[in-house]
C-alpha atoms as a PDB file:
ATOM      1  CA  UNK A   1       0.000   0.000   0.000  1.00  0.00           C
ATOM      2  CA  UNK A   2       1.142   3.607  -0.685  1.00  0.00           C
ATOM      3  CA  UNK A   3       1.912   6.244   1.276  1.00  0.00           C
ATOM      4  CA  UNK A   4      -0.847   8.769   1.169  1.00  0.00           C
ATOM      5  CA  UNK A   5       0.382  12.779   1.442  1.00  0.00           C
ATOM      6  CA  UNK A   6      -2.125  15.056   2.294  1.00  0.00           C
ATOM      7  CA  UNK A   7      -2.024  18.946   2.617  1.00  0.00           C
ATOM      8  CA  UNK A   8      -4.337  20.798   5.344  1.00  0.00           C
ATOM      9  CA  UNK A   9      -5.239  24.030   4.490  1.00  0.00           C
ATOM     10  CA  UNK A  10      -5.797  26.434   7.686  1.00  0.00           C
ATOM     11  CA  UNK A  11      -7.015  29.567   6.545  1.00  0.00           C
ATOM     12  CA  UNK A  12      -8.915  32.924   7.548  1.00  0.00           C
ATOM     13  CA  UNK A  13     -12.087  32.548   5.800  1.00  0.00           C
ATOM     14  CA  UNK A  14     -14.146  35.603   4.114  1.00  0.00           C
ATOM     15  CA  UNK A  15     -17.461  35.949   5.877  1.00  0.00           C
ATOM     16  CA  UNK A  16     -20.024  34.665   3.789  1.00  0.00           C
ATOM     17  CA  UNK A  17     -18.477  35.679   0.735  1.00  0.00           C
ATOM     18  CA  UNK A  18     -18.398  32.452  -1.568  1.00  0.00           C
ATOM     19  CA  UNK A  19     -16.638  33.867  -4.265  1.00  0.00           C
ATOM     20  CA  UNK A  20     -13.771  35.664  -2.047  1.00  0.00           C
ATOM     21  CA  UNK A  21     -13.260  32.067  -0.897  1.00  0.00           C
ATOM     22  CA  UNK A  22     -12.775  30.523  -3.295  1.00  0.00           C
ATOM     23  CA  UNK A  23     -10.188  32.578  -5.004  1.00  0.00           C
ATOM     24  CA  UNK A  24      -8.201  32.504  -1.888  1.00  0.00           C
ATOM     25  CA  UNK A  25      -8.387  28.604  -1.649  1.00  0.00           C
ATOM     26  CA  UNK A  26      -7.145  28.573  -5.540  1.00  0.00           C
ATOM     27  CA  UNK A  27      -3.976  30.851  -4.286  1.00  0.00           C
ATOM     28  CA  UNK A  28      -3.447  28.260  -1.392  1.00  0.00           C
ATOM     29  CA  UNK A  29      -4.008  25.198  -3.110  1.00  0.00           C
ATOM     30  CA  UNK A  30      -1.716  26.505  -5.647  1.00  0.00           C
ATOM     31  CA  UNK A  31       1.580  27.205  -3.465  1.00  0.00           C
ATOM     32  CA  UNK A  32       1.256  23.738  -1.883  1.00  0.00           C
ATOM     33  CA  UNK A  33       4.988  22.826  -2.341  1.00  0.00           C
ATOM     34  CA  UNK A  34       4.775  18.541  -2.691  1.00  0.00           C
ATOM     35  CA  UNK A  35       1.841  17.328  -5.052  1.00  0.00           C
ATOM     36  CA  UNK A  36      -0.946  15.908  -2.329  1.00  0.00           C
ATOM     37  CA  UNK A  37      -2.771  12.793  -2.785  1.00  0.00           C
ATOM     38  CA  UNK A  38      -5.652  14.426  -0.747  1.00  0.00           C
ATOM     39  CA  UNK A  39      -6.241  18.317   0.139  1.00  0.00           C
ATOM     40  CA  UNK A  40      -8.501  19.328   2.941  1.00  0.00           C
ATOM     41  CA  UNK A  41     -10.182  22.500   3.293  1.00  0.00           C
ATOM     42  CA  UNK A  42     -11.930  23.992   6.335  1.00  0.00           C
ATOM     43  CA  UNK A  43     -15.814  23.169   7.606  1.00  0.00           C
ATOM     44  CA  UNK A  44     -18.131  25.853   5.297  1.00  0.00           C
ATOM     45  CA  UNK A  45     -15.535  26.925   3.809  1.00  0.00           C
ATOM     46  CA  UNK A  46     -16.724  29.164   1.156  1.00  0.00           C
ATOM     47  CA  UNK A  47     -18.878  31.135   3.619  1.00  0.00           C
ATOM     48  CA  UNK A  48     -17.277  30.897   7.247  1.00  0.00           C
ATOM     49  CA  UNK A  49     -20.275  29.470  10.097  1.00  0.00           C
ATOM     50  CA  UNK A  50     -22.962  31.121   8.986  1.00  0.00           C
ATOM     51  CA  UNK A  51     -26.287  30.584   9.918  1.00  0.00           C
ATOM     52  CA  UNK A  52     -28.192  32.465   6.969  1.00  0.00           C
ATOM     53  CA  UNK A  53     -28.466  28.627   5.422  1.00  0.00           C
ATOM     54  CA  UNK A  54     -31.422  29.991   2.920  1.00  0.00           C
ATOM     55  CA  UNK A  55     -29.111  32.729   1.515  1.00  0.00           C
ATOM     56  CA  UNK A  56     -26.024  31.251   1.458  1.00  0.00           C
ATOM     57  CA  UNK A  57     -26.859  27.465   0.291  1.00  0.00           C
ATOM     58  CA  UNK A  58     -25.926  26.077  -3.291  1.00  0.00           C
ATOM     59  CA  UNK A  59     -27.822  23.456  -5.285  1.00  0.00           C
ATOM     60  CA  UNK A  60     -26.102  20.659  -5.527  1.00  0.00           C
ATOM     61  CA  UNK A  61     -23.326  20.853  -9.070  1.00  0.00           C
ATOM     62  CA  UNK A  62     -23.525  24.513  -8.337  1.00  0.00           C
ATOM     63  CA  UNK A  63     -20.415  26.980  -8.435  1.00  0.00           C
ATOM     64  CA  UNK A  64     -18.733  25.760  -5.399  1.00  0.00           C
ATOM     65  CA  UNK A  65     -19.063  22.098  -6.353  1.00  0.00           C
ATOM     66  CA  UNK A  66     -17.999  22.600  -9.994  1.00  0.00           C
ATOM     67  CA  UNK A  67     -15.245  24.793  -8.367  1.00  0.00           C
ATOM     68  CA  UNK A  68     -13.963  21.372  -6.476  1.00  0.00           C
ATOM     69  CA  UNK A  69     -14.397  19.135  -9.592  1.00  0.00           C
ATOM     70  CA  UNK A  70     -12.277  21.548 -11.398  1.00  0.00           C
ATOM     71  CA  UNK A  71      -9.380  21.787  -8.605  1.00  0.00           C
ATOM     72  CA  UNK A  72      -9.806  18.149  -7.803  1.00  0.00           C
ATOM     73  CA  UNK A  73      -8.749  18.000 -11.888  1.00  0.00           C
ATOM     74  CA  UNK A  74      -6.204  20.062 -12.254  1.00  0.00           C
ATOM     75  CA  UNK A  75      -4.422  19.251  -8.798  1.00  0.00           C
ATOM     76  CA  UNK A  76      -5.031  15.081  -9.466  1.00  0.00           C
ATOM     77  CA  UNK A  77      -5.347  15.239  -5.566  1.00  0.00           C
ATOM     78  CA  UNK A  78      -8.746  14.518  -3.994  1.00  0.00           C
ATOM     79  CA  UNK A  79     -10.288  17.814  -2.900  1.00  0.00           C
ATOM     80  CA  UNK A  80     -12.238  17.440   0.444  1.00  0.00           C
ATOM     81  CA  UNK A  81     -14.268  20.159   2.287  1.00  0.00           C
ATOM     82  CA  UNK A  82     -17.956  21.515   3.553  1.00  0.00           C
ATOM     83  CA  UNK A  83     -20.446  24.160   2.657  1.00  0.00           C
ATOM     84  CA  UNK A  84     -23.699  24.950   2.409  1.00  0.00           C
ATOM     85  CA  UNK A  85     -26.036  22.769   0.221  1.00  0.00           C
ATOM     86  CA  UNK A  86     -30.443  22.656  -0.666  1.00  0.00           C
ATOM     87  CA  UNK A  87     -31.396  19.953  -1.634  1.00  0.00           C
ATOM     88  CA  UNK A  88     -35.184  18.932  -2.180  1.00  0.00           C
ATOM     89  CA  UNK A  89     -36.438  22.171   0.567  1.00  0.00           C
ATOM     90  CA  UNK A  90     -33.749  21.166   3.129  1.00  0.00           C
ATOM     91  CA  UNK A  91     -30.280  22.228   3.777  1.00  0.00           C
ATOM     92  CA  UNK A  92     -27.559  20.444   4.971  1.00  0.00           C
ATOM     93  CA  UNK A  93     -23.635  21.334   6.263  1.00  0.00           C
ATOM     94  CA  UNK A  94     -22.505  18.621   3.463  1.00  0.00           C
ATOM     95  CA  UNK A  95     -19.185  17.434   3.184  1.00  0.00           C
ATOM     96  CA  UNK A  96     -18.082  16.605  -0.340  1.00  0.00           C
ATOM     97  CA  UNK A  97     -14.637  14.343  -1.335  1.00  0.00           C
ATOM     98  CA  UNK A  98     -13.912  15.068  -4.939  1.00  0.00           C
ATOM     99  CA  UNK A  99     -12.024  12.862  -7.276  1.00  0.00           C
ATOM    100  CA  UNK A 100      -9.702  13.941 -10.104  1.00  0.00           C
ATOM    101  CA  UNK A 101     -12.111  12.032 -12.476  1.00  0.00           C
ATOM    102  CA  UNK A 102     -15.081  14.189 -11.623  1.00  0.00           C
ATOM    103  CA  UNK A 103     -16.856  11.651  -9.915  1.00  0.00           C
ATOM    104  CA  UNK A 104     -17.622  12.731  -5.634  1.00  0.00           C
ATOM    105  CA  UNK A 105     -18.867  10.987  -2.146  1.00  0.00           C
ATOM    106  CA  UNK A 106     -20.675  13.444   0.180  1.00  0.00           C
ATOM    107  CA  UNK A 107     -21.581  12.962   3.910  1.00  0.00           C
ATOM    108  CA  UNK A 108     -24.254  15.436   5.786  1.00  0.00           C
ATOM    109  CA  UNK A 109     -22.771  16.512   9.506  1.00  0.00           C
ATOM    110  CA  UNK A 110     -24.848  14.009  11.823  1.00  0.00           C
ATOM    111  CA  UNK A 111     -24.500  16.400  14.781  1.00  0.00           C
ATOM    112  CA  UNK A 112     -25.321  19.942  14.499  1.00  0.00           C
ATOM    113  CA  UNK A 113     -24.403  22.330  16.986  1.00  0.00           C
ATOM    114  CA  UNK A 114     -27.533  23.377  18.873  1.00  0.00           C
ATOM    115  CA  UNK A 115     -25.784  26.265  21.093  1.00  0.00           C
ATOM    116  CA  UNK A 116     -25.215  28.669  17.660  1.00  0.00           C
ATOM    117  CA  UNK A 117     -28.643  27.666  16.168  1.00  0.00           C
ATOM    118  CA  UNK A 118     -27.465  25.014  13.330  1.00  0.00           C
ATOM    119  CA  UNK A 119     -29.592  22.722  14.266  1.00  0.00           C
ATOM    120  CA  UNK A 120     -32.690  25.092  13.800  1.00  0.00           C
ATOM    121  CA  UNK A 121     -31.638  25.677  10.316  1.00  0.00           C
ATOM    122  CA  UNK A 122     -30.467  22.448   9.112  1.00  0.00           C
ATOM    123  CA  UNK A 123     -31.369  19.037   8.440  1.00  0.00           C
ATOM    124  CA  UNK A 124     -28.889  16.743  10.268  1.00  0.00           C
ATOM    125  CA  UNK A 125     -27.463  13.300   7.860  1.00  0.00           C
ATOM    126  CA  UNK A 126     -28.096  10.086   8.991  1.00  0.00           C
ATOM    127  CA  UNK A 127     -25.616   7.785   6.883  1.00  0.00           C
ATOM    128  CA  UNK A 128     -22.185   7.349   8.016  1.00  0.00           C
ATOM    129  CA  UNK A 129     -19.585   7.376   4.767  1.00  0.00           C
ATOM    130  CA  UNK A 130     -16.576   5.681   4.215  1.00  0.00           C
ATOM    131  CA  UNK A 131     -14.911   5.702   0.690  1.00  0.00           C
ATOM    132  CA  UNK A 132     -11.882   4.454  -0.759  1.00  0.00           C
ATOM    133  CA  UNK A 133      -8.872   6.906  -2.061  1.00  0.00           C
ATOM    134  CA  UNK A 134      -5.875   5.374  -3.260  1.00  0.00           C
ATOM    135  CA  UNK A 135      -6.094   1.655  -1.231  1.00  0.00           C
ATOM    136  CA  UNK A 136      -7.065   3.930   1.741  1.00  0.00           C
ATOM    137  CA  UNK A 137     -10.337   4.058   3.539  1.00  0.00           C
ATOM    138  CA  UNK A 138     -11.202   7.078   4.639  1.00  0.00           C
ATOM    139  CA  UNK A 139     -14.366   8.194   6.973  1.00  0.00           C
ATOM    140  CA  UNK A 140     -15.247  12.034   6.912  1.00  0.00           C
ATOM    141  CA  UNK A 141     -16.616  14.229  10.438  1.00  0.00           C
ATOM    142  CA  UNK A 142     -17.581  17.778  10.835  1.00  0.00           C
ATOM    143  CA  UNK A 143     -16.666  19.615  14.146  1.00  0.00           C
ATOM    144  CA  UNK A 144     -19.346  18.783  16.586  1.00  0.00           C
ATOM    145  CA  UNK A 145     -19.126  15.320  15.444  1.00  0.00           C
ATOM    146  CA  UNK A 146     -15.804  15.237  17.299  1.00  0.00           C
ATOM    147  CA  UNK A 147     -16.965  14.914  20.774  1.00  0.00           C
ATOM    148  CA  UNK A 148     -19.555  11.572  19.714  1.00  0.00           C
ATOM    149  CA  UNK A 149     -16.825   9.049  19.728  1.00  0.00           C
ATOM    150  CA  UNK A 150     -19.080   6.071  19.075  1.00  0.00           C
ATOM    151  CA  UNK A 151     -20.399   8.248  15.880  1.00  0.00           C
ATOM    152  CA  UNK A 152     -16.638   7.615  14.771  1.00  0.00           C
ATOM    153  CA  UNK A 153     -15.818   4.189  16.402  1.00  0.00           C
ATOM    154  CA  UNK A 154     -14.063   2.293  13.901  1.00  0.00           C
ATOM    155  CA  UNK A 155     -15.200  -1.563  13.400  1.00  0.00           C
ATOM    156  CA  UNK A 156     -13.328  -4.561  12.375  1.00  0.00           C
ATOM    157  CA  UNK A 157     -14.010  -7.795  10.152  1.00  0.00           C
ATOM    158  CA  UNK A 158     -11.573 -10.631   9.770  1.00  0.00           C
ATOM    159  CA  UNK A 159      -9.123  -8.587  11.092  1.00  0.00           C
ATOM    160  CA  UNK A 160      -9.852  -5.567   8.661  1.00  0.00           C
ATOM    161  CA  UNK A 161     -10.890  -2.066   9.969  1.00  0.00           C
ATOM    162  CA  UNK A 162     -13.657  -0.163   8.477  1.00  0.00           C
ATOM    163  CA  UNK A 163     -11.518   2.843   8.016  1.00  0.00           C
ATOM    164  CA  UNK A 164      -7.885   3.790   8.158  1.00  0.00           C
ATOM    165  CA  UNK A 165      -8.243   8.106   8.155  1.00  0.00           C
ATOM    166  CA  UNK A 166     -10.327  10.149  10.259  1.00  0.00           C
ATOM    167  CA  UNK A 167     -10.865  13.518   9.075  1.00  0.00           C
ATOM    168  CA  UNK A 168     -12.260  16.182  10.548  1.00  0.00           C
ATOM    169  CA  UNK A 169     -13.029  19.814   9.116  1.00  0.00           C
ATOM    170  CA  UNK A 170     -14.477  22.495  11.888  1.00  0.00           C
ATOM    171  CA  UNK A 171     -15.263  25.644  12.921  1.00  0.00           C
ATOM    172  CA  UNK A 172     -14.022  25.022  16.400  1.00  0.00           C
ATOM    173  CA  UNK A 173     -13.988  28.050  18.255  1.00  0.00           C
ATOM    174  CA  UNK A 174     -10.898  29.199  20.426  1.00  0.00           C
ATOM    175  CA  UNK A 175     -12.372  28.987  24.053  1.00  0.00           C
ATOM    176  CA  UNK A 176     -12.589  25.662  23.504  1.00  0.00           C
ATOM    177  CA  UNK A 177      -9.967  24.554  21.299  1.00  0.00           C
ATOM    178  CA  UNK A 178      -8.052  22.645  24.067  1.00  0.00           C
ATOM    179  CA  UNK A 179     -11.217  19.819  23.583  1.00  0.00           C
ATOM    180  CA  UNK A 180     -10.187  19.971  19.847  1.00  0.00           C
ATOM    181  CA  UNK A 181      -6.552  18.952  20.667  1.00  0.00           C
ATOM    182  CA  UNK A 182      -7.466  16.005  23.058  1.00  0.00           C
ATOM    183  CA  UNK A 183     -10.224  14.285  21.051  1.00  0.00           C
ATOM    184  CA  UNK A 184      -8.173  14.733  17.811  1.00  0.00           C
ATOM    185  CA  UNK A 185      -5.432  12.602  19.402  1.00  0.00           C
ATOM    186  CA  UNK A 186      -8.071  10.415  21.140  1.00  0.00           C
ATOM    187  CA  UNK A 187      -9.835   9.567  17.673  1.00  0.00           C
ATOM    188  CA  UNK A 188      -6.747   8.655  16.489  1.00  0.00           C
ATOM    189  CA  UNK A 189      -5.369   6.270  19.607  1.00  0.00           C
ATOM    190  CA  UNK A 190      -9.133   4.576  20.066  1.00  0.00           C
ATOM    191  CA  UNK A 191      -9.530   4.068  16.297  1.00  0.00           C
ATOM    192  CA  UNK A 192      -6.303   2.596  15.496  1.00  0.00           C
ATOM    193  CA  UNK A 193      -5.789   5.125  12.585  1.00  0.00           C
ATOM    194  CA  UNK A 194      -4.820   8.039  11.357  1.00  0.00           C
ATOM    195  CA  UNK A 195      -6.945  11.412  12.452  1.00  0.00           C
ATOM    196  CA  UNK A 196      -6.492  14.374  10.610  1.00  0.00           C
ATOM    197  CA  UNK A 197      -8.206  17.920  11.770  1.00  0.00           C
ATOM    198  CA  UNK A 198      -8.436  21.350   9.774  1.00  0.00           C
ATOM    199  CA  UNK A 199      -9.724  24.238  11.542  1.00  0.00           C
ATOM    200  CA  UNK A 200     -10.076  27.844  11.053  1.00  0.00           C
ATOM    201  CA  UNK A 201      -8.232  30.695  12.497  1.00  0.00           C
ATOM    202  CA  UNK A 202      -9.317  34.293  12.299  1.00  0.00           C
ATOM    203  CA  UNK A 203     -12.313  35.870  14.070  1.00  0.00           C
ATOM    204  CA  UNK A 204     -16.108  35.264  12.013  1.00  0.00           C
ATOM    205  CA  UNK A 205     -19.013  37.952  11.404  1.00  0.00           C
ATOM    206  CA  UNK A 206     -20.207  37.288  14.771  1.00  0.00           C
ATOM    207  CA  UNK A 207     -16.981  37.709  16.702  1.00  0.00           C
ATOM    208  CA  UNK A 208     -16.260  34.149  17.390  1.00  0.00           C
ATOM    209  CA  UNK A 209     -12.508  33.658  17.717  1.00  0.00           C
ATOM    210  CA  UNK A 210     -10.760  30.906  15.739  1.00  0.00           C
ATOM    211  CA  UNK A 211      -7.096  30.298  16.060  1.00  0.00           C
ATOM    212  CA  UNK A 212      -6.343  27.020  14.110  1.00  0.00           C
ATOM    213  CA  UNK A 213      -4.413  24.009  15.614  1.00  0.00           C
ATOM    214  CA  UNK A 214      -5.228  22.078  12.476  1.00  0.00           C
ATOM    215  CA  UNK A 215      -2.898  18.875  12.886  1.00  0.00           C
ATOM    216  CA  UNK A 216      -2.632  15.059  11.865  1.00  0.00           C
ATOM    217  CA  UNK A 217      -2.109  12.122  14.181  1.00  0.00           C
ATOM    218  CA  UNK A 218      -0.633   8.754  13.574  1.00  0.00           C
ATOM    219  CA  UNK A 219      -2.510   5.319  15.032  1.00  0.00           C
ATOM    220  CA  UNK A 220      -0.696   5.666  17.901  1.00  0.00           C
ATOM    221  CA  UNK A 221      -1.561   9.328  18.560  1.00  0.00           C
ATOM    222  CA  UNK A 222       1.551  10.735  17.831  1.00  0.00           C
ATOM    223  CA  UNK A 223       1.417  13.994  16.554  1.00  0.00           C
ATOM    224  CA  UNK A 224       2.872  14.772  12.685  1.00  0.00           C
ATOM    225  CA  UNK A 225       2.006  17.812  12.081  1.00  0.00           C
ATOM    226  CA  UNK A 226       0.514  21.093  14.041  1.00  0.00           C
ATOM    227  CA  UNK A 227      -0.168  24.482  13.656  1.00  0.00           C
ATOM    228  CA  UNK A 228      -1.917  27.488  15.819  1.00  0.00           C
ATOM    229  CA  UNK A 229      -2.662  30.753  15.132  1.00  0.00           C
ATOM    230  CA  UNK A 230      -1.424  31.264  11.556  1.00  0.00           C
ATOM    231  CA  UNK A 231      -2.697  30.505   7.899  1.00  0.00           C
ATOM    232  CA  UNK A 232      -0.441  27.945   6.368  1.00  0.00           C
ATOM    233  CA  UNK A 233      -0.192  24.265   4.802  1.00  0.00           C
ATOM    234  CA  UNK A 234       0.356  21.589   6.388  1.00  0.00           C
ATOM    235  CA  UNK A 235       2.006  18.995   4.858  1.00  0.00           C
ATOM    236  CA  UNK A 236       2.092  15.259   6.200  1.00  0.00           C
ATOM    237  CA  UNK A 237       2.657  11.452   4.855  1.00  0.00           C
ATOM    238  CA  UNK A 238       0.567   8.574   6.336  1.00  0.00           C
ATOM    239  CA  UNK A 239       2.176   5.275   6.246  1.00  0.00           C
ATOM    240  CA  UNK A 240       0.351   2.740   6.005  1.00  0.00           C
ATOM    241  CA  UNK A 241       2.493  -0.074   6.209  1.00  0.00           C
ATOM    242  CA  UNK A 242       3.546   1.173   9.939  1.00  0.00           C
ATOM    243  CA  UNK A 243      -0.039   1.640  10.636  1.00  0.00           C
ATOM    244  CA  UNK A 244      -0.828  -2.481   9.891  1.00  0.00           C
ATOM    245  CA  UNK A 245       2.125  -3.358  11.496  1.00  0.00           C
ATOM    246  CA  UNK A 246       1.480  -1.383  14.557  1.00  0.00           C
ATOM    247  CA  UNK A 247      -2.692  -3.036  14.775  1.00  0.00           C
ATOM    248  CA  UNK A 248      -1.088  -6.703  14.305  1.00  0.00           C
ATOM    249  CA  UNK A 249       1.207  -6.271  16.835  1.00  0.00           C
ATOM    250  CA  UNK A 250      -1.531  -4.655  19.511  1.00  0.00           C
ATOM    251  CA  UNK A 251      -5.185  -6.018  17.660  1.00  0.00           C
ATOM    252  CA  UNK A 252      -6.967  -3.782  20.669  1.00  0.00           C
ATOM    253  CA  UNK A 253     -10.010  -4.220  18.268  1.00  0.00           C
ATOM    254  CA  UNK A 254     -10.355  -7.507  19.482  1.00  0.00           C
ATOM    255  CA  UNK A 255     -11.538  -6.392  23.219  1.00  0.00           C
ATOM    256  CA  UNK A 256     -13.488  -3.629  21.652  1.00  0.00           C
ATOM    257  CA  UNK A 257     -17.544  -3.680  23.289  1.00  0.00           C
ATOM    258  CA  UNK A 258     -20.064  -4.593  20.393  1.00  0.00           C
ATOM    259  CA  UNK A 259     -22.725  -1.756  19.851  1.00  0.00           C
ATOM    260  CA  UNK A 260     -25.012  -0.999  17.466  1.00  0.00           C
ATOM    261  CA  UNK A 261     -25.801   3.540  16.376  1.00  0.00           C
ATOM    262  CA  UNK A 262     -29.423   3.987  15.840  1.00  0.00           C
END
């Protein structure tokens, strides 16, 4: 299996201002030094965390996801990030992974977060994904997903895990940002995997303070890359072969508690 290099974008985004984002994600995505396998963007990141879901939301193959298709394209890299979708009357913080060949997976954010009024504007998903990205399988969260660990839990078959990345994309706000370190690493050391986050920094249209700490963890928790307080790229290579060898030597899966998310 190959190594899989991914590139985390932290950035200061434009308050709901989908255009302005997007031309500063095609700068960024453009000075990313070592060609990525997967790039990841921030949660809504063409409009910041806005609640104004009926102004800001896109149709489905609308500008932002044609945007993707054509960076996923041009970069060969899988291009992996949030905003704000309507679909049949509803709308929905949707992730969206898309392929160089034009073809996507998307996952709606399961748990919206009640205290800033998402969940009165929103329509909350109720499938789990997991797709496949070079040999790797990769599950998707958004922010408040982070602190449901059995949302996440990964599950084994023969000896196989369901997935092999966790990645998260947030808004997480910087009062609380010390939570985002800990159950970044904790995803990570439970799952057996690696656990990628990218987070915001800047402050938002209604003051809240962001100030990054996007970062990637190894299976074994072990941090690879980090970074607070600054827009950059972050630049890190999973290897996989040090990941199996690590969950043959300690199968901790095997002691795992059976349970069932309804």
């Amino acid at each position: 299996m190959q190594d899989l290099k991914v590139a985390l974008i932290q950035a200061d985004l434009h308050w709901e201002s989908i255009e302005a984002n997007l031309h500063m994600f095609e700068e960024k995505i453009w000075k990313i030094r070592n060609k990525p396998d997967i790039i990841v963007l921030p949660e809504m990141f063409t409009t910041g965390f806005s609640m104004k879901a009926k102004e800001l939301a896109e149709p489905m193959n609308s500008k932002t996801f044609r945007w993707m298709k054509q960076q996923a394209a041009q970069t060969q890299a899988a291009i992996l990030g949030s905003y704000i979708v309507t679909e049949k009357g509803q709308y929905y913080n949707r992730f969206i992974a898309m392929l160089p060949d034009g073809t996507h997976h998307q996952y709606d954010k399961r748990h919206l977060f009640a205290l800033a009024g998402e969940a009165d504007g929103f329509t909350p998903g109720t499938e789990r994904l997991i797709f496949e990205w070079k040999g790797w399988k990769i599950c998707p969260m958004i922010c408040y997903d982070l602190r449901f660990p059995v949302w996440a839990r990964n599950k084994w078959e023969d000896d196989t895990a369901a997935f092999d990345l966790l990645v998260y994309m947030a808004n997480w706000p910087a009062p609380r940002v010390n939570a985002w370190d800990t159950l970044l690493q904790a995803r990570a050391i439970e799952n057996l995997s690696y656990c990628i986050g990218v987070n915001r920094i800047g402050v938002d249209g209604v003051k809240a303070q962001y100030r990054g700490h996007s970062a990637a963890y190894n299976h074994k928790g072990e941090e690879l890359v980090f970074n607070e307080g600054k827009e950059c790229i972050l630049e890190a290579t999973l290897n996989y072969e040090e990941m199996a060898a690590f969950r043959n030597r300690y199968p901790f899966y095997k002691e795992a508690d059976e349970f069932e998310v309804k």
